[in-house]
C-alpha atoms as a PDB file:
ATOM      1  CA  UNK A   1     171.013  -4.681 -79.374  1.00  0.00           C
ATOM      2  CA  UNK A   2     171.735  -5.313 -75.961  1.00  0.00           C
ATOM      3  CA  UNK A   3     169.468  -8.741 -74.428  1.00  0.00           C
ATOM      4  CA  UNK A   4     167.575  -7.663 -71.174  1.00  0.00           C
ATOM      5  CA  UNK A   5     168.295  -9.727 -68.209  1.00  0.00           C
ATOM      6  CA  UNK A   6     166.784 -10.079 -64.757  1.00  0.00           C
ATOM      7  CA  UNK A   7     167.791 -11.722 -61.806  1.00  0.00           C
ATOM      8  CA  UNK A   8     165.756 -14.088 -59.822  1.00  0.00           C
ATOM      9  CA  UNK A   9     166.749 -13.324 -56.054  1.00  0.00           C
ATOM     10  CA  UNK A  10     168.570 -10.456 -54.528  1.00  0.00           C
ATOM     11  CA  UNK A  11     170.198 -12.423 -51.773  1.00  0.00           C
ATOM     12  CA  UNK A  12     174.086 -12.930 -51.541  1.00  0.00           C
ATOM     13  CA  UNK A  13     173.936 -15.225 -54.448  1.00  0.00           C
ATOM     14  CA  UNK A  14     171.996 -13.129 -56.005  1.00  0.00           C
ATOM     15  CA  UNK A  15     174.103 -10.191 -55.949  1.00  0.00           C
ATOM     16  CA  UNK A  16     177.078 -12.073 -57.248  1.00  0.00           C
ATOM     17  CA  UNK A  17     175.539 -13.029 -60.194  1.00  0.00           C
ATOM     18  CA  UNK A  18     175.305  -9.281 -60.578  1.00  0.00           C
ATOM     19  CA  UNK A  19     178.852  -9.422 -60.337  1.00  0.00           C
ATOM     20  CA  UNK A  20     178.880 -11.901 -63.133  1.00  0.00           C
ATOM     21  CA  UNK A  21     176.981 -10.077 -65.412  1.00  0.00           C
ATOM     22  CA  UNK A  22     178.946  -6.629 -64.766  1.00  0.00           C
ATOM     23  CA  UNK A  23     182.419  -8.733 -66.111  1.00  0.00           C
ATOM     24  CA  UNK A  24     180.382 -10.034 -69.461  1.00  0.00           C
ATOM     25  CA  UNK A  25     179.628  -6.330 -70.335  1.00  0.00           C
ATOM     26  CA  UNK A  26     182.678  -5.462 -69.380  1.00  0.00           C
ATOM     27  CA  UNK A  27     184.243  -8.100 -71.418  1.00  0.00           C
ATOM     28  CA  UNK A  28     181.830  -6.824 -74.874  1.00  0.00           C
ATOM     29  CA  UNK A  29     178.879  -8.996 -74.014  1.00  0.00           C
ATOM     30  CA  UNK A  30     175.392  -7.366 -74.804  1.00  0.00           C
ATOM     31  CA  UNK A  31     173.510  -7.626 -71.362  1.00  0.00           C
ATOM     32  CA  UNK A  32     171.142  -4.733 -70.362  1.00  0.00           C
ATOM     33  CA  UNK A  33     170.897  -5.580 -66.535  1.00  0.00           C
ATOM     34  CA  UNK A  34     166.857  -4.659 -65.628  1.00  0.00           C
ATOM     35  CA  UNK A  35     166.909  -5.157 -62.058  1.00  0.00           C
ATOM     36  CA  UNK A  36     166.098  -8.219 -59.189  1.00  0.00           C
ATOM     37  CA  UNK A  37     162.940  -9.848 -59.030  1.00  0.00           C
ATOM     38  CA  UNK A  38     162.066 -11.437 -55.641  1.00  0.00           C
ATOM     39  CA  UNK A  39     158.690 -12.100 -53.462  1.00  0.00           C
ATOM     40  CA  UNK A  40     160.125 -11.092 -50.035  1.00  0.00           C
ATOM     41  CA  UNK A  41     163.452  -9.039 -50.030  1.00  0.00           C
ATOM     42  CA  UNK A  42     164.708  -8.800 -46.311  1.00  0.00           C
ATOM     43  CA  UNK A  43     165.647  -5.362 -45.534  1.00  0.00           C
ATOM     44  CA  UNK A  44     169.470  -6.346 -45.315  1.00  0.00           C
ATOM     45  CA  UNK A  45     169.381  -7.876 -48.875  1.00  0.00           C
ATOM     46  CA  UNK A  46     167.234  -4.428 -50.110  1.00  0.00           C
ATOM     47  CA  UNK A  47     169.374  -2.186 -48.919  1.00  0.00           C
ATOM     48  CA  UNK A  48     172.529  -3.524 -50.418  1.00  0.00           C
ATOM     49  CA  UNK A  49     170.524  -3.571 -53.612  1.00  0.00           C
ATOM     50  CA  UNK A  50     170.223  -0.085 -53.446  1.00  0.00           C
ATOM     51  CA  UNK A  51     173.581   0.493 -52.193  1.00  0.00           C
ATOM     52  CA  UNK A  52     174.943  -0.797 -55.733  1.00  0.00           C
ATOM     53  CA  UNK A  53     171.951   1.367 -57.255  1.00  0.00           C
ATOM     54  CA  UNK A  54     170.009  -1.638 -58.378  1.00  0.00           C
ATOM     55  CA  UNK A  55     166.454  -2.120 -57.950  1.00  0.00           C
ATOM     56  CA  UNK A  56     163.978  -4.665 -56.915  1.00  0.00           C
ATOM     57  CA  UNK A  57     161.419  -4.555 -59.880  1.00  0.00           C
ATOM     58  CA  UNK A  58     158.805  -6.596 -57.834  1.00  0.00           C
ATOM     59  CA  UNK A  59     157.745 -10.108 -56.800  1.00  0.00           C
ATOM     60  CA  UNK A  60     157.740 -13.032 -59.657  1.00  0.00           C
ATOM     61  CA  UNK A  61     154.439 -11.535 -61.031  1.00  0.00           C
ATOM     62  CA  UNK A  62     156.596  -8.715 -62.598  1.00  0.00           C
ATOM     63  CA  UNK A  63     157.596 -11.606 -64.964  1.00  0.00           C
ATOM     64  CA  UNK A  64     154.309 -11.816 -66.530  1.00  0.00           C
ATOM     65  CA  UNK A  65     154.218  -8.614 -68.129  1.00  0.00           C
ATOM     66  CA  UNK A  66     158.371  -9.049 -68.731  1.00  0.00           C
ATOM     67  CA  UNK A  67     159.568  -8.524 -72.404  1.00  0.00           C
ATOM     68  CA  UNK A  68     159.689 -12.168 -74.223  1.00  0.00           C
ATOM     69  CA  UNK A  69     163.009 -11.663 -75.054  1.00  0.00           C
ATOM     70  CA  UNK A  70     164.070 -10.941 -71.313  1.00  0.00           C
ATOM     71  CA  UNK A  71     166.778 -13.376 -69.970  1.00  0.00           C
ATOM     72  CA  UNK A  72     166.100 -14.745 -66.819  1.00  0.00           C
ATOM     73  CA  UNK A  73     168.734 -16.037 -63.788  1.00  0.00           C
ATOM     74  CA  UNK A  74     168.015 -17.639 -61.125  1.00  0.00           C
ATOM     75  CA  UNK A  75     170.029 -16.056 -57.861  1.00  0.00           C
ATOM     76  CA  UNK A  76     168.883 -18.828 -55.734  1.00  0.00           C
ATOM     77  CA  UNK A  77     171.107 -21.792 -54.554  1.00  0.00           C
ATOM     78  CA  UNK A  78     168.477 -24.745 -53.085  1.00  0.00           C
ATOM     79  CA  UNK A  79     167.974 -26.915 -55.782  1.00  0.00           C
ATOM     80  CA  UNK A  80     164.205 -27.580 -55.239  1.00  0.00           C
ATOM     81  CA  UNK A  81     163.097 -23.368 -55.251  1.00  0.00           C
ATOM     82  CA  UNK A  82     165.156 -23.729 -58.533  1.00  0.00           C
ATOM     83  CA  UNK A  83     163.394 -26.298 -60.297  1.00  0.00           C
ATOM     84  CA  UNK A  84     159.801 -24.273 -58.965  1.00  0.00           C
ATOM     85  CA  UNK A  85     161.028 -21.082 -60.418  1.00  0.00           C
ATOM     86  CA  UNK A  86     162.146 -22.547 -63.608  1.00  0.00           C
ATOM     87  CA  UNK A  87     158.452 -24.137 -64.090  1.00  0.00           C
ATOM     88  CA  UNK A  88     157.426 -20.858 -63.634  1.00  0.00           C
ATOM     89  CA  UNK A  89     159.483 -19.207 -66.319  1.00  0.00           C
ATOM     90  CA  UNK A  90     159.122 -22.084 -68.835  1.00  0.00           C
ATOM     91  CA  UNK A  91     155.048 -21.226 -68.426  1.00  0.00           C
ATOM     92  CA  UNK A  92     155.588 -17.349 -69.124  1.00  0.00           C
ATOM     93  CA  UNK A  93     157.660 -18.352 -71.840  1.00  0.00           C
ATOM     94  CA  UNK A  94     161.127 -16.562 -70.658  1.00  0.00           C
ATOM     95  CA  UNK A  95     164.176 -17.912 -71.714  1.00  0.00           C
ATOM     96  CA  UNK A  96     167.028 -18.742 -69.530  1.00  0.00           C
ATOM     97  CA  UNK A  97     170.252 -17.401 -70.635  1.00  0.00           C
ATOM     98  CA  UNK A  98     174.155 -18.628 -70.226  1.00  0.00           C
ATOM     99  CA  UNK A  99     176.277 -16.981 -68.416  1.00  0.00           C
ATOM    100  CA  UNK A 100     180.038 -17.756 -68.131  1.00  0.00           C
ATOM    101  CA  UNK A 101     182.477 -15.340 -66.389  1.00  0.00           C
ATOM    102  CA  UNK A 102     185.496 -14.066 -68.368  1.00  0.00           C
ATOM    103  CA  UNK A 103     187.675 -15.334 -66.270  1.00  0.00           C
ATOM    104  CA  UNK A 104     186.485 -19.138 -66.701  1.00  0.00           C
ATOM    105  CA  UNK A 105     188.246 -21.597 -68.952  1.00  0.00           C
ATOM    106  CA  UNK A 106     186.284 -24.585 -70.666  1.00  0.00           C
ATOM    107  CA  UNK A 107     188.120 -27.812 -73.061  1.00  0.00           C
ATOM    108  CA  UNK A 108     186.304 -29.360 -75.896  1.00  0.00           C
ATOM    109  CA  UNK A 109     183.175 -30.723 -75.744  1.00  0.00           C
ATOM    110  CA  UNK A 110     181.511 -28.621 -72.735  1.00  0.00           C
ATOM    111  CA  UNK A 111     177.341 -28.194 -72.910  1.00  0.00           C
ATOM    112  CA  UNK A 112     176.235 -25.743 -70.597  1.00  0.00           C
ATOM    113  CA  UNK A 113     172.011 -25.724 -69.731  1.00  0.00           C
ATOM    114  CA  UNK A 114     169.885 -23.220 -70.225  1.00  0.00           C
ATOM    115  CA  UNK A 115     170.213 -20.681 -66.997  1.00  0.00           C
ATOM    116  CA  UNK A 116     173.884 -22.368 -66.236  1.00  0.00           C
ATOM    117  CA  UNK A 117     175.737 -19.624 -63.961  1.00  0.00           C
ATOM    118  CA  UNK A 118     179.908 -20.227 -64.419  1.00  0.00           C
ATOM    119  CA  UNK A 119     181.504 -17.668 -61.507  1.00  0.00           C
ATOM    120  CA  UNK A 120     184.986 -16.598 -62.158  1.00  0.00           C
ATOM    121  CA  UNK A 121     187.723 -18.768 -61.832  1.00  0.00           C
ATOM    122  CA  UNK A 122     186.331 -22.247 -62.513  1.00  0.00           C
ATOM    123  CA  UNK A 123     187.956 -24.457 -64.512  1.00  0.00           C
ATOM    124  CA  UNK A 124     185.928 -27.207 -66.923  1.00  0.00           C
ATOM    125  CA  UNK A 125     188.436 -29.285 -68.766  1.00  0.00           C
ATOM    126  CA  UNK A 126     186.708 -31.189 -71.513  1.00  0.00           C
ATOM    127  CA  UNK A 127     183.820 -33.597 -72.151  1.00  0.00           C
ATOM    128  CA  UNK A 128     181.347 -32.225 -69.542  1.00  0.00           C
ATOM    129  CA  UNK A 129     177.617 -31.492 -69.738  1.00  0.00           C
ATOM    130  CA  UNK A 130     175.873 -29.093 -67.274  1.00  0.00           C
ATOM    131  CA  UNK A 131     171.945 -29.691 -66.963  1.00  0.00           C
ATOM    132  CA  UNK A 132     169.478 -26.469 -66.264  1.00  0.00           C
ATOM    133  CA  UNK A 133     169.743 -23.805 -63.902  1.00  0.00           C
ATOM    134  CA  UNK A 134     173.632 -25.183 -62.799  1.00  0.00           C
ATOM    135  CA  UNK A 135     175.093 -22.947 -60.268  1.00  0.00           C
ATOM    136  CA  UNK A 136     179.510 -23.312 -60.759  1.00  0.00           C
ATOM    137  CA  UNK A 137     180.346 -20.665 -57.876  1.00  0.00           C
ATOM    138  CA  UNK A 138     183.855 -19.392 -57.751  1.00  0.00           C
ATOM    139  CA  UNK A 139     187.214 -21.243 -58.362  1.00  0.00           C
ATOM    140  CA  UNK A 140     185.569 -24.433 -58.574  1.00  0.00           C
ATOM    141  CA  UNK A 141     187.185 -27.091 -61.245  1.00  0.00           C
ATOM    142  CA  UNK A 142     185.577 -30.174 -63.276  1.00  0.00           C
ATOM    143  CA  UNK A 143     187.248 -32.807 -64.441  1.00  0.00           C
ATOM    144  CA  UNK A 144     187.017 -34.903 -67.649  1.00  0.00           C
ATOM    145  CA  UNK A 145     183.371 -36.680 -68.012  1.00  0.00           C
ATOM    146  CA  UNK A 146     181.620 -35.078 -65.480  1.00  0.00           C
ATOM    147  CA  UNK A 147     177.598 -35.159 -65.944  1.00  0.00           C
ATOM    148  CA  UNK A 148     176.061 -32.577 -63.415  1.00  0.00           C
ATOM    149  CA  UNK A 149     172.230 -32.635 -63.863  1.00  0.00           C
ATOM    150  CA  UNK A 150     169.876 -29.925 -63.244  1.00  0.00           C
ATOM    151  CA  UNK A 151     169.372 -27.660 -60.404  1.00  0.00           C
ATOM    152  CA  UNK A 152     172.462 -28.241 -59.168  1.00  0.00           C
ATOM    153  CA  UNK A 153     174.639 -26.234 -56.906  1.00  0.00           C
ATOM    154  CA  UNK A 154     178.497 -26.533 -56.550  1.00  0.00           C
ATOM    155  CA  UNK A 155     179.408 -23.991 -54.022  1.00  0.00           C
ATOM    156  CA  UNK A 156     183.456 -22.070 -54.318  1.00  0.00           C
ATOM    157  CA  UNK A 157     186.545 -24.052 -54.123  1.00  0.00           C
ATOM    158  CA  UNK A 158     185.000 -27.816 -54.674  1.00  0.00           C
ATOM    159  CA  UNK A 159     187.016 -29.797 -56.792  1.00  0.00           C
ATOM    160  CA  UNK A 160     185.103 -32.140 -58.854  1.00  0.00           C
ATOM    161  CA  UNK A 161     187.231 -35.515 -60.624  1.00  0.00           C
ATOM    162  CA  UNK A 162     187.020 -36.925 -63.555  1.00  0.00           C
ATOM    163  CA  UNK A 163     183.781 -39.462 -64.735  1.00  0.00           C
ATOM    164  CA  UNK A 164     181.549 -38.007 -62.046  1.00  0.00           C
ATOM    165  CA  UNK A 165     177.732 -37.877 -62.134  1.00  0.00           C
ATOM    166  CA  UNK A 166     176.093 -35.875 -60.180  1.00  0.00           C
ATOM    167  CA  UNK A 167     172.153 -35.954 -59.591  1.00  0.00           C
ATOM    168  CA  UNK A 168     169.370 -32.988 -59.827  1.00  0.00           C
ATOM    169  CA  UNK A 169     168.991 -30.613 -57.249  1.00  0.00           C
ATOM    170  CA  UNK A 170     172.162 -31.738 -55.154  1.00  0.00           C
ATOM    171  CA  UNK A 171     174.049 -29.292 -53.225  1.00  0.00           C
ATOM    172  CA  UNK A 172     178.079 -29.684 -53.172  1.00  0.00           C
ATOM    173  CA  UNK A 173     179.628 -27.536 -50.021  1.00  0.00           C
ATOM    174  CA  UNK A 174     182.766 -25.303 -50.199  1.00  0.00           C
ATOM    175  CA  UNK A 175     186.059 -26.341 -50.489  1.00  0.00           C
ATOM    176  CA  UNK A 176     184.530 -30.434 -50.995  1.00  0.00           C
ATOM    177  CA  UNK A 177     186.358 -33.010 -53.189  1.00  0.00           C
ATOM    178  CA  UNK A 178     184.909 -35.470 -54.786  1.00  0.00           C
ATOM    179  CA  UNK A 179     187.061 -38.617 -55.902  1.00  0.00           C
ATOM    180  CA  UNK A 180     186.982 -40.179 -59.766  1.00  0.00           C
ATOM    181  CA  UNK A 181     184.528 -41.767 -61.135  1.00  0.00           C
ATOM    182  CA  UNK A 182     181.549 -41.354 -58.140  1.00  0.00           C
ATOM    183  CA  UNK A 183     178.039 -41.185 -58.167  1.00  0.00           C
ATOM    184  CA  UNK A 184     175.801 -38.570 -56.338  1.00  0.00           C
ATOM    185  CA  UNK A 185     172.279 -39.205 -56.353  1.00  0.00           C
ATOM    186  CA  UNK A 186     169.414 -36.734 -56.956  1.00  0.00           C
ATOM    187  CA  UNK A 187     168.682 -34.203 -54.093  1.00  0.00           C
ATOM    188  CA  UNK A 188     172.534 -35.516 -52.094  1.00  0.00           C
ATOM    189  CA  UNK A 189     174.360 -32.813 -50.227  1.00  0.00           C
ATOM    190  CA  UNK A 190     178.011 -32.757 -49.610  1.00  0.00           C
ATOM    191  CA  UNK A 191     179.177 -30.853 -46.579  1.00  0.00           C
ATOM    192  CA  UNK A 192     182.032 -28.073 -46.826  1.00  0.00           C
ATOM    193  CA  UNK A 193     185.341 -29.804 -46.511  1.00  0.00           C
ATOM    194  CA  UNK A 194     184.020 -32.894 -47.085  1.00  0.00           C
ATOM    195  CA  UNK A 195     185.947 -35.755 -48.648  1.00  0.00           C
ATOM    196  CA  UNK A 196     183.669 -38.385 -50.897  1.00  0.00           C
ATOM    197  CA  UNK A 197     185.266 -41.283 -51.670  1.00  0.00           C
ATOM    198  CA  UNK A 198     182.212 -43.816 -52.614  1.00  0.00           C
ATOM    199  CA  UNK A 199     178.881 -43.151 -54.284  1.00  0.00           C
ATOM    200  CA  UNK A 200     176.167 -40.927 -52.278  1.00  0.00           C
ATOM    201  CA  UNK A 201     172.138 -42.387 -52.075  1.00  0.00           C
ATOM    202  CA  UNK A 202     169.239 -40.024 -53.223  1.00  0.00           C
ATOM    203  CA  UNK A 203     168.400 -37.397 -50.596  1.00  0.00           C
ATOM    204  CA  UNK A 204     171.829 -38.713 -48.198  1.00  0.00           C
ATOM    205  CA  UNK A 205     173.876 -36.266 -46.567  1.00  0.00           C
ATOM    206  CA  UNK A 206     177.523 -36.829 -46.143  1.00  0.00           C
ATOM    207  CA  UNK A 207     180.296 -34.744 -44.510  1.00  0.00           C
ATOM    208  CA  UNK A 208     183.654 -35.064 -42.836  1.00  0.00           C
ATOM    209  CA  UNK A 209     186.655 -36.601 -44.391  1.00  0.00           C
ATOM    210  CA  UNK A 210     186.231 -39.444 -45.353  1.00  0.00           C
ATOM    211  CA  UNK A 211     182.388 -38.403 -45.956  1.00  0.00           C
ATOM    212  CA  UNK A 212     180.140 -40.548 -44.310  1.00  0.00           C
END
């Protein structure tokens, strides 16, 4: 029997996850795609809904009526709305599914988190453990003993090396690098480009190459 899922967010992000979950059917997996749930659609992000006849099924209050066995995403990249929505869902008792794109590889010894999102093309070697609600956008790679804790959001193209930790709720920018054996604190955000090459404080921002 196919699992019902719903999306959390019909922005871009959003809508790629869509994407996501289109390839695991695709690919034999048993998703029954419901629709988007999201407290204030802009018109733009409604009408491409519609355009790939979708639906918005209503704001998070649709939730509390869901099916317990709905599957729940979160389409939403800031780390701290994450966290906030996942409280939500852990109250209404909705589980938070894994969702890994066909096209993704994985080594030994990978955990993924409940509501982990792996976009096609990204590449997890081995030894690596993904916290809640992880966002892996597209063609992104992990190397060997990475810890990435919850909340967090690696955007397309970063390259992540080995013996990395990276804190809750940080945000990694496209095409970034970060250098072996680093550590990024909690709520850190790496600009697009960016080069790390020493450890980032809680709540810094860094960005340019090197990052500073």
């Amino acid at each position: 029997m196919a699992r019902p899922v719903v999306i959390v967010g019909c922005g871009g992000f959003g809508r790629e996850v869509r994407d996501v979950i289109d390839a695991c059917i695709a690919s034999g997996q048993d998703w029954d795609f419901l629709g988007y749930v999201d407290d204030d659609p802009s018109e733009p992000h409604h009408a491409a809904v519609a355009r790939s006849q979708d639906k918005v099924l209503g704001g998070m209050e649709w939730l509390e009526d869901a099916p317990k066995e709905t599957h729940v995403f979160i389409g939403i990249g800031t780390g701290s709305v994450k966290a906030n929505i996942d409280a939500q869902l852990t109250r209404l008792g909705l589980s938070a599914g894994v969702l890994v794109h066909p096209t993704a590889s994985m080594g030994r010894d990978v955990t993924l988190g409940p509501g982990s999102i792996v976009c096609a093309g990204v590449r997890l070697t081995t030894n690596i453990r993904l916290g809640r609600h992880v966002h892996l956008n597209l063609n992104t790679t992990i190397g060997h003993d990475v810890d990435v804790d919850d909340y967090v959001s690696i955007n397309p193209l970063v390259a992540v090396s080995g013996n990395v930790r990276i804190g809750a709720r940080s945000m990694i920018g496209t095409h970034a690098a970060i250098l072996q054996g680093l550590d990024l604190g909690p709520d850190s955000v790496v600009g697009g480009s960016a080069l790390v090459v020493k450890d980032v404080d809680e709540g810094i921002t860094v960005k340019g190459v090197p990052a500073r």
